[in-house]
Protein backbone atom coordinates (compact mmCIF):
# COMPACT_ATOMS: atom_id res chain seq x y z
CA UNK A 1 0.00 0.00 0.00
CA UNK A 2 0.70 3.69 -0.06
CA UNK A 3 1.91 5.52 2.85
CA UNK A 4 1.30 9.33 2.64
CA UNK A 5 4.57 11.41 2.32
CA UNK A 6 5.87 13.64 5.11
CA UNK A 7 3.55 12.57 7.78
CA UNK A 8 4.75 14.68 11.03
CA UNK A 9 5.00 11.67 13.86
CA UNK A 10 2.97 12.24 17.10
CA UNK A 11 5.49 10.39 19.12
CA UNK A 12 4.03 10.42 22.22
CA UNK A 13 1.73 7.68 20.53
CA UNK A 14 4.18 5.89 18.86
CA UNK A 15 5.69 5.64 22.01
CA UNK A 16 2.82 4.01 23.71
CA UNK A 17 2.48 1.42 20.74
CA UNK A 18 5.50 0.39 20.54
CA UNK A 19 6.13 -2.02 23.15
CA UNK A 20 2.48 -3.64 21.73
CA UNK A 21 3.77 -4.00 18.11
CA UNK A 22 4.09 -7.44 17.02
CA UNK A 23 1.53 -9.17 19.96
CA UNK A 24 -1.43 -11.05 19.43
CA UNK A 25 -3.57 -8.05 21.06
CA UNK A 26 -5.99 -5.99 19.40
CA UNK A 27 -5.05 -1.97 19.75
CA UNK A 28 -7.45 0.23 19.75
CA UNK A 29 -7.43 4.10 18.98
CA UNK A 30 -10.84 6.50 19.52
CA UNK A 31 -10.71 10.01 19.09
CA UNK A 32 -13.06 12.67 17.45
CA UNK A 33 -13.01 12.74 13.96
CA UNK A 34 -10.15 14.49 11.85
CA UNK A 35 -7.63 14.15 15.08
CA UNK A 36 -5.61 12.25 13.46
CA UNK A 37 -5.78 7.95 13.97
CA UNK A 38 -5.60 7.04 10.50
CA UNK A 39 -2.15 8.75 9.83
CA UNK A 40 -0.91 7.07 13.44
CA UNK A 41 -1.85 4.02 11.76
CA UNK A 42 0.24 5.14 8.52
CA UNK A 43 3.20 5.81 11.29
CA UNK A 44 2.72 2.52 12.50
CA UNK A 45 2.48 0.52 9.39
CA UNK A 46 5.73 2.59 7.94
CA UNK A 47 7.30 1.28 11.41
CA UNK A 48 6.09 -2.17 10.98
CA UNK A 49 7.57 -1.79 7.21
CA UNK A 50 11.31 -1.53 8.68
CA UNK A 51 10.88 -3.36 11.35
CA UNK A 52 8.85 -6.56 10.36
CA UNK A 53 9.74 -6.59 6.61
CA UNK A 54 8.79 -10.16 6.43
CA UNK A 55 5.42 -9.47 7.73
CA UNK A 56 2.10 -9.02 5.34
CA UNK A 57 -0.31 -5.71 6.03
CA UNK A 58 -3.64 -5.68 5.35
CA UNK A 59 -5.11 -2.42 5.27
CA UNK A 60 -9.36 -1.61 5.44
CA UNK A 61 -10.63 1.39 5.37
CA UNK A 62 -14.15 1.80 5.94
CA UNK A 63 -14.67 5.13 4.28
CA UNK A 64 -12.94 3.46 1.15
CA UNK A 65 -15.59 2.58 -1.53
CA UNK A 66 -13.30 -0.44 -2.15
CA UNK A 67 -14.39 -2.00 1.20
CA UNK A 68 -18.04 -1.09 0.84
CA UNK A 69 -18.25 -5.07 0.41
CA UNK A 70 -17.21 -5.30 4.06
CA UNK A 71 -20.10 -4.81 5.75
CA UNK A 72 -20.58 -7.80 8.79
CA UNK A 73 -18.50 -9.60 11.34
CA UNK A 74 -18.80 -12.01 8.72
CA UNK A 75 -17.31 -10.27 5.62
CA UNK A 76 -14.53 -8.51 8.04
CA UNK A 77 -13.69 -12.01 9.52
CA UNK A 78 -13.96 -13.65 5.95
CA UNK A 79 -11.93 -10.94 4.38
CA UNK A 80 -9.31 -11.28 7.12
CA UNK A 81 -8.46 -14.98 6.94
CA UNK A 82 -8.39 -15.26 3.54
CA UNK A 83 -5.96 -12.50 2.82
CA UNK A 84 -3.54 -13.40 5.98
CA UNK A 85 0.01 -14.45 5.06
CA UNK A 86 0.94 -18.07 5.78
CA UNK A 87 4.37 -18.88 8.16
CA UNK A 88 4.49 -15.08 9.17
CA UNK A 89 3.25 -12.03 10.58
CA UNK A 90 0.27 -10.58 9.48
CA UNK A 91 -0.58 -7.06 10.99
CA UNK A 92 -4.43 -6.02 10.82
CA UNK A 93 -5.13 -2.18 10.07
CA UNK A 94 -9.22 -1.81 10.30
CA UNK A 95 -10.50 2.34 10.18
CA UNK A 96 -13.57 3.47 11.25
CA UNK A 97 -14.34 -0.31 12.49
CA UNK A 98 -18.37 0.93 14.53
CA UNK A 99 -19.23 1.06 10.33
CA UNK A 100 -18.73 -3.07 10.32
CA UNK A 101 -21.97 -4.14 11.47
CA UNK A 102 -21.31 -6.17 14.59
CA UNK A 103 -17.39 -6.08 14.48
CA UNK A 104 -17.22 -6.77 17.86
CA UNK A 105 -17.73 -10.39 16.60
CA UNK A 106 -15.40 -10.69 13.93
CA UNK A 107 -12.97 -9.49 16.56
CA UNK A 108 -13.09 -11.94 19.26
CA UNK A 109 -12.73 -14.38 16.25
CA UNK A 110 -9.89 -12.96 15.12
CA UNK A 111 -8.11 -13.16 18.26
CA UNK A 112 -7.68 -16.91 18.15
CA UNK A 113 -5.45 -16.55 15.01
CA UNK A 114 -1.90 -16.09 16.86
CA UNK A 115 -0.45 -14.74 13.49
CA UNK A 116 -3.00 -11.63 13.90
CA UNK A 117 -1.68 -8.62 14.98
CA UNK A 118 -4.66 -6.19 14.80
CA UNK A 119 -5.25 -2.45 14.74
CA UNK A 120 -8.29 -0.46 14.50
CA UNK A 121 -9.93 3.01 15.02
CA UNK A 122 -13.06 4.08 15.76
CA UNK A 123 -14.99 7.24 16.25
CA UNK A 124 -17.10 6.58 19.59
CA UNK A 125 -16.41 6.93 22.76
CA UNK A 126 -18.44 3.05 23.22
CA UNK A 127 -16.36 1.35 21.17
CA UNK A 128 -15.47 -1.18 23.63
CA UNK A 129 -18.48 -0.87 25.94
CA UNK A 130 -20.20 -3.72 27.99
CA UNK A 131 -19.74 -7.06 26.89
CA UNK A 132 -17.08 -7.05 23.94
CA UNK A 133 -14.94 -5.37 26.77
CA UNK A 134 -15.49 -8.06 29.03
CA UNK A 135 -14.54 -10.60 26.17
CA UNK A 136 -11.45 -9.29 25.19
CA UNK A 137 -10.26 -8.39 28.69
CA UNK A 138 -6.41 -8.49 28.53
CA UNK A 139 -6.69 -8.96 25.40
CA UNK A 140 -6.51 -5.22 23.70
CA UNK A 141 -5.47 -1.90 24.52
CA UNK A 142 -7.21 1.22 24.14
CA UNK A 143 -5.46 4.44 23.50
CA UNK A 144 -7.78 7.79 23.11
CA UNK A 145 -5.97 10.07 20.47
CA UNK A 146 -6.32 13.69 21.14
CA UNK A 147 -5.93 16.94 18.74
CA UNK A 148 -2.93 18.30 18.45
CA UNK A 149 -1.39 19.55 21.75
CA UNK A 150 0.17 23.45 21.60
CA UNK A 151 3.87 21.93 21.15
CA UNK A 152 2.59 19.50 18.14
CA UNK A 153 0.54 22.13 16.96
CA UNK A 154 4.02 24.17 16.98
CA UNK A 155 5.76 21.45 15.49
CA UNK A 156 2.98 20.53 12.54
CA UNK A 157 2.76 24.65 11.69
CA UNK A 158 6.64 25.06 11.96
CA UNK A 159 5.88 27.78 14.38
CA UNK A 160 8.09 29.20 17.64
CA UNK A 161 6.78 29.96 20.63
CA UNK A 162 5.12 33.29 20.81
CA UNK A 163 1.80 34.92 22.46
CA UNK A 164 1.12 35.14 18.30
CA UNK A 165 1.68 31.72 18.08
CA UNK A 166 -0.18 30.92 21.16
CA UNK A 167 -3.60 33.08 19.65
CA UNK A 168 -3.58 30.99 16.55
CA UNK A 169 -3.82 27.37 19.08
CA UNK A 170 -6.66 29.22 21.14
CA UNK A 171 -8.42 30.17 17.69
CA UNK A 172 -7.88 27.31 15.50
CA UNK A 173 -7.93 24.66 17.74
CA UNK A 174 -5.45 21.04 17.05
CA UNK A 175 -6.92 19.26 14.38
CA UNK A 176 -3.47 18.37 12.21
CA UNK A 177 -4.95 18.91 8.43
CA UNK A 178 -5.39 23.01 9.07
CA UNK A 179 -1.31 22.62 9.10
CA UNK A 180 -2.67 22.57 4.98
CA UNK A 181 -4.30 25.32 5.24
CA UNK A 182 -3.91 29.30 4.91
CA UNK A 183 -4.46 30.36 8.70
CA UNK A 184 -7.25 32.41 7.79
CA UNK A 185 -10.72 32.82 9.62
CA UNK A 186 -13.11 32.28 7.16
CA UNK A 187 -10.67 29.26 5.20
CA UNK A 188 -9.80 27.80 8.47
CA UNK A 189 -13.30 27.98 10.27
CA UNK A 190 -15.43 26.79 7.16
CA UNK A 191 -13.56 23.68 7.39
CA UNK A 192 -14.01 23.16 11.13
CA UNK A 193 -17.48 23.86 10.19
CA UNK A 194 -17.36 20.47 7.86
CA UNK A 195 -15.97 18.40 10.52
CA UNK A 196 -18.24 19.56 12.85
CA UNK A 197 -21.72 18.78 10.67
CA UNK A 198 -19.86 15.24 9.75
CA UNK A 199 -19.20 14.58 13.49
CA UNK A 200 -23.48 15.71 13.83
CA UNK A 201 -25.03 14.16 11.05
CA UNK A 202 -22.68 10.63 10.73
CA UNK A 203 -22.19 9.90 14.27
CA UNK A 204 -24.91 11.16 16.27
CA UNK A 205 -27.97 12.03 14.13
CA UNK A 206 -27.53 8.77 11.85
CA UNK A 207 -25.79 6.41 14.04
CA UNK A 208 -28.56 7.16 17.25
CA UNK A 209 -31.71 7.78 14.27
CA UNK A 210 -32.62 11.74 15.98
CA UNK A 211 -35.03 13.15 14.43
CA UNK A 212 -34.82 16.47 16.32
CA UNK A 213 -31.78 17.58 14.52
CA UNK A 214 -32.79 21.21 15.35
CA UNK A 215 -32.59 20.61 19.29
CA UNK A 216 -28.98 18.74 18.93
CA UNK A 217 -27.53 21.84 17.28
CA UNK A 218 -29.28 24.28 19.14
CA UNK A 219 -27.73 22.33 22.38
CA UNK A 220 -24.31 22.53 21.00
CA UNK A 221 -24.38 26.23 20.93
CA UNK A 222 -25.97 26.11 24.39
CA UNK A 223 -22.99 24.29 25.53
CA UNK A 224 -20.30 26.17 23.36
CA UNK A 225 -22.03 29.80 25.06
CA UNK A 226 -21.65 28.14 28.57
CA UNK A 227 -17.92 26.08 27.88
CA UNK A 228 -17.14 25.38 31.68
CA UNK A 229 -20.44 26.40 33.54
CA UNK A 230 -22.08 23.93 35.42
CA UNK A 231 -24.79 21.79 33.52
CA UNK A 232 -28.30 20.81 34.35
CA UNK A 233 -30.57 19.01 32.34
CA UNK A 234 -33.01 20.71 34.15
CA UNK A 235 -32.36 23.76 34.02
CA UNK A 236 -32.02 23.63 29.59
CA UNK A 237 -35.05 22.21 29.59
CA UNK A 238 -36.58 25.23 31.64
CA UNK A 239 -34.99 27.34 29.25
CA UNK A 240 -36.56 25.99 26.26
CA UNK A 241 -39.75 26.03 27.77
CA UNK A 242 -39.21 29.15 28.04
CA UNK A 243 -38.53 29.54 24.05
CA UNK A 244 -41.62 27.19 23.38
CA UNK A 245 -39.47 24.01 22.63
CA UNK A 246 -40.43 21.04 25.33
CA UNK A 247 -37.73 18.52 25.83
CA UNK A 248 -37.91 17.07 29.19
CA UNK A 249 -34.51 16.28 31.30
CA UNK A 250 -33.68 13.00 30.54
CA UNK A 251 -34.05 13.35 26.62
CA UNK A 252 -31.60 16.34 27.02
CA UNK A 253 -29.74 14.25 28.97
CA UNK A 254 -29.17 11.25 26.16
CA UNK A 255 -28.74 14.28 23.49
CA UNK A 256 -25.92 15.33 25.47
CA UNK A 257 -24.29 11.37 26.47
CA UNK A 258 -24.43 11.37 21.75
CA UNK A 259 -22.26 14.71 21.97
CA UNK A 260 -19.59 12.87 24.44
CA UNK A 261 -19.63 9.53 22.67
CA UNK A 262 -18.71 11.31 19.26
CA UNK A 263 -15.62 12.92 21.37
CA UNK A 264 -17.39 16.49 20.66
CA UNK A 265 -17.48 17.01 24.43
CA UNK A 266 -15.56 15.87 27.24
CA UNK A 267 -17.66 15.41 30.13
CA UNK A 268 -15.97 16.34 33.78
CA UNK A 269 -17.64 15.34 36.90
CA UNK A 270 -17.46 17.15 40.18
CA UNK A 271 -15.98 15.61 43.09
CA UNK A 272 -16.44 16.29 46.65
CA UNK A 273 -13.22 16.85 48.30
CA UNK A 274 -14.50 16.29 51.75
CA UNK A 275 -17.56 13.58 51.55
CA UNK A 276 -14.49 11.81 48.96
CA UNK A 277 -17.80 11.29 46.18
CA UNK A 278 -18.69 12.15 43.18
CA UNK A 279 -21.65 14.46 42.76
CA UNK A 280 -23.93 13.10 40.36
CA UNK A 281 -25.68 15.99 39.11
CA UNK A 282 -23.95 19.18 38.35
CA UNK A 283 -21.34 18.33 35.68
CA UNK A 284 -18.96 20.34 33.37
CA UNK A 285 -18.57 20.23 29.83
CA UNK A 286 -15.25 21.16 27.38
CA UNK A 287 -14.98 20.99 23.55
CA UNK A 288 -12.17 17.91 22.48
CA UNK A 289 -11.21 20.57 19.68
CA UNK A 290 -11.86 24.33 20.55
CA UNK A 291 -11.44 25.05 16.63
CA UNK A 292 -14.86 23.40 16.35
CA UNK A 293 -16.31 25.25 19.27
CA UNK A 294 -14.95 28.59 18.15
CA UNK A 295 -16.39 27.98 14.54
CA UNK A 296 -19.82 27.17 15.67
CA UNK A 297 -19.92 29.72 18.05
CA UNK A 298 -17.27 32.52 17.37
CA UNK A 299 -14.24 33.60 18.74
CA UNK A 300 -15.05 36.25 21.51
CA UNK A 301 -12.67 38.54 23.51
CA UNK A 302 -15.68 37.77 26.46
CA UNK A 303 -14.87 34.06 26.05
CA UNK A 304 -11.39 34.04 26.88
CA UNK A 305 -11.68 32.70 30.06
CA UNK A 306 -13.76 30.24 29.31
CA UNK A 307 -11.26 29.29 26.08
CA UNK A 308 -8.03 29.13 28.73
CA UNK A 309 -10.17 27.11 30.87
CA UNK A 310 -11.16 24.51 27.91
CA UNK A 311 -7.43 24.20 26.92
CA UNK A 312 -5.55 23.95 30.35
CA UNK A 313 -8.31 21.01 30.58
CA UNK A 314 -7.29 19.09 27.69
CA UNK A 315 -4.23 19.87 28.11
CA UNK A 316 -4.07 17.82 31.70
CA UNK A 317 -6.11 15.03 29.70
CA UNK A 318 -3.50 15.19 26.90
CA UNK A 319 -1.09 13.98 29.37
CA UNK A 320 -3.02 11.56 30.92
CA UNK A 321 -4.60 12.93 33.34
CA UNK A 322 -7.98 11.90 34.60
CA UNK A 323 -9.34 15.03 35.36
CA UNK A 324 -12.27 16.03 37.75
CA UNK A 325 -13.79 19.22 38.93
CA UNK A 326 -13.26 19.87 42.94
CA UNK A 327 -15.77 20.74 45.01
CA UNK A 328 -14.02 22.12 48.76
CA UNK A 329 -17.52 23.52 50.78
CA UNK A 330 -19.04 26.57 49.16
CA UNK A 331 -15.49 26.75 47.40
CA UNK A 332 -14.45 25.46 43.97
CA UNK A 333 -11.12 24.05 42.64
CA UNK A 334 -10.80 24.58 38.92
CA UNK A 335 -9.49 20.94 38.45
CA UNK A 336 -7.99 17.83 40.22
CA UNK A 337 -6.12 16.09 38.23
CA UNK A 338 -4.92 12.27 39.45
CA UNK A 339 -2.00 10.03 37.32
CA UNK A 340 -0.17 7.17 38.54
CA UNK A 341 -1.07 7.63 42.12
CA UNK A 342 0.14 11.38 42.30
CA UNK A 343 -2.54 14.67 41.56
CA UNK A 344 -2.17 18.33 41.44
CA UNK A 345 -4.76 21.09 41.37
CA UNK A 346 -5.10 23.49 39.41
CA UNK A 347 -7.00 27.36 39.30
CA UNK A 348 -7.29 29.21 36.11
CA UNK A 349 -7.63 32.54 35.88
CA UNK A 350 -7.57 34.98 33.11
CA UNK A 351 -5.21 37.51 35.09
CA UNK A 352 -4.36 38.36 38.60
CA UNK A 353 -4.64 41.41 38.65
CA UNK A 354 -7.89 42.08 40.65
CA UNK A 355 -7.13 41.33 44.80
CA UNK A 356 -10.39 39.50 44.67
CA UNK A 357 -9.49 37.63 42.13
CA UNK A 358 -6.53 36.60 44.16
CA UNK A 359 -7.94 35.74 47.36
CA UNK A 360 -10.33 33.12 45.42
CA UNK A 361 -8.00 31.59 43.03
CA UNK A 362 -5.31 31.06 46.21
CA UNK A 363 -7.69 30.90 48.68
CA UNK A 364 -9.40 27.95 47.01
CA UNK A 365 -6.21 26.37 46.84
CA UNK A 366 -4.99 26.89 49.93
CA UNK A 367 -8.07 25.56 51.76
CA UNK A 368 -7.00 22.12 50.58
CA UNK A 369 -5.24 20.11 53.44
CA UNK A 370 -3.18 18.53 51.74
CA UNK A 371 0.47 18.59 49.83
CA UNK A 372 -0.06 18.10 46.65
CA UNK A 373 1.15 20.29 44.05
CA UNK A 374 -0.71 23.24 43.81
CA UNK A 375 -0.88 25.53 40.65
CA UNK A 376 -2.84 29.07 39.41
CA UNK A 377 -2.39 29.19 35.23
CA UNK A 378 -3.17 32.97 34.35
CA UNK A 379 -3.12 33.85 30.57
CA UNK A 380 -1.13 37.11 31.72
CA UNK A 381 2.86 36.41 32.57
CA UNK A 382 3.12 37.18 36.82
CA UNK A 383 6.21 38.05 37.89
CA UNK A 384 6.38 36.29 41.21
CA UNK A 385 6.63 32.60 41.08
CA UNK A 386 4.71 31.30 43.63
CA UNK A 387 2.33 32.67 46.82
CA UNK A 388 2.32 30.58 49.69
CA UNK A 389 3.48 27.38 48.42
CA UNK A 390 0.83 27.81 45.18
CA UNK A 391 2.99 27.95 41.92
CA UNK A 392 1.63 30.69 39.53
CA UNK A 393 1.89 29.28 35.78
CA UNK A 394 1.68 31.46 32.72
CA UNK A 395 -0.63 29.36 29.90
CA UNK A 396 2.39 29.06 27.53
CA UNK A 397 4.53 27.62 29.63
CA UNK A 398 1.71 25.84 31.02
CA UNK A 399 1.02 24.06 27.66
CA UNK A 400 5.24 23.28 27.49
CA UNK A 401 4.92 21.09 30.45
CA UNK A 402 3.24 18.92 33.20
């Protein structure tokens, strides 16, 4: 097959797969559209290429015409088997696998050939849900691929590290292809627009049969106006009542869990920092791509907090953090993020400039009794480098490291 010339490697993935390349598991990579899992599967096969010359590839890709064929567990399985190579290794590329009608099949199947070395990606968030998890357990990793962080997104542009550099991330968002593409509002954003109406009409409106197509899109503005505020099914519902739309709670509810299994949204949960629970109404929301959310919404100088606050969170998810929403009394902390045993919190804030600003951004944080790392990202650059213990983080250099 053809591998695409000059792909620009997202080694921090390649660095996860490598110590799986070669093994009888199935790996698995999710991620919104566009964010880039079919060229880390280019990466990989060009790796597999020098590495494993005496190996076979197979290579399906679902949005191919040429596969339309492929269609059930059966033709995938079928297809598979009769194209492996005999007396060596034959590695298994599979995009966009939720299109093959119960895949989950032909992949349990597949696992009991031990010359199969099998890769896939897939565009929902449910990919391995319920019972196919619980069949393959040990038996596959999952790695969620992300858009562009702001050092790749340096890297792919062949940018340095300026505030100029730094407006274009916050505007534009990660997804790799724009690196083709004048950076240019109206170019730039008409193309996040196409993403965004293929993520909407292919993976949620299709996939879950809506019929209220109007509601979903008038919910993703709702969410893009409030990035970060506290969500209640409840309460949108109210509000359309108020507009002469009825949609009770729970229907908003399942509109919303459609947004967060097509990657649009991460969902954040608040935790109670003295009960030690999660609260289980009252959740956050942030766009996986903030190109997308600024294209659908616009890119407003009274968003910016709510912009820094988006990409400080996927930042901390981009380094695998799990990432949760503190609750300390009346008092909020920004987020808690936990990996490998170890967690730090963090405040945002747009400046620090304001003294009440500061007493609630520190203040928060030092309420915590514990000593964990303890961090306030501001957009502005502060010249001291810490208050009582609490590091003070500018968002560039922020975005450079955790």
């Amino acid at each position: 097959m053809n591998i695409p010339k000059q792909i620009t490697a997202r080694m921090d993935y390649m660095e996860r797969v490598i110590p799986f390349i070669g093994k009888n598991l199935i790996k698995v990579f999710t991620g919104q559209r566009r964010v880039g899992k079919s060229y880390l599967m280019f990466q990989i096969i060009a790796y597999v290429q020098e590495h494993f010359p005496e190996g076979k590839i197979i290579y399906i890709n679902k949005e191919d015409l040429g596969f339309s064929h492929i269609k059930t567990a059966t033709d995938l399985h079928d297809y598979v088997v009769s194209n492996q190579a005999t007396g060596s290794k034959t590695f298994v590329f599979i995009d966009e696998i939720q299109d093959v009608e119960n895949f989950e099949a032909a992949l349990r199947s597949l696992l009991l050939y031990e010359n199969l070395d099998i890769y896939c990606t897939g565009s929902n968030a449910n990919l391995l849900s319920g019972d196919i998890a619980g069949h393959l357990s040990g038996r596959y990793i999952e790695i969620t691929v992300y858009s562009l962080s702001y050092v790749e997104f340096l890297q792919f542009h062949t940018l340095t590290d300026t505030e100029a550099s730094l407006n274009l991330f916050l505007k534009y968002g990660g997804l790799p292809y724009i690196k083709h593409l004048p950076l240019e509002d109206a170019i730039v954003f008409e193309y996040l627009k196409n993403i965004y109406h293929t993520i909407v009409y292919r993976d949620i409106i299709n996939r879950f049969s809506i019929r209220n197509t109007l509601f979903l899109e008038q919910l993703v503005q709702f969410l893009a106006a409030q990035t970060g505020s506290l969500f209640s099914a409840k309460k949108i519902s109210d509000f359309l009542k108020s507009q002469r739309i009825n949609m009770a709670p729970n229907q908003v509810q399942t509109y919303v869990q459609y947004l967060v299994s097509a990657f649009l949204l991460h969902k954040v949960a608040r935790y109670d920092l003295v009960g030690k629970r999660l609260f289980e109404i009252g959740d956050k929301f942030y766009f996986e791509n903030l190109g997308i959310r600024n294209a659908i919404w616009g890119y407003r100088i009274e968003d910016r907090g709510k912009i820094i606050e988006n990409v400080v969170y996927n930042h901390l998810v981009f380094r695998g953090y799990v990432v949760k929403v503190g609750v300390l009394g009346d008092k909020e902390i920004d987020f808690i993020a936990e990996k490998k045993n170890e967690k730090i919190y963090v405040q945002v804030a747009l400046s620090l400039d304001a003294e009440k600003t500061m007493e609630r951004e520190f203040g928060n944080l030092l309420a915590i009794d514990d000593n964990y790392p303890k961090m306030v990202v501001t957009l502005s650059v502060y010249d001291g480098a810490s208050y009582q213990g609490v590091k003070v983080v500018d968002l560039r250099s922020f975005l450079k490291t955790v």
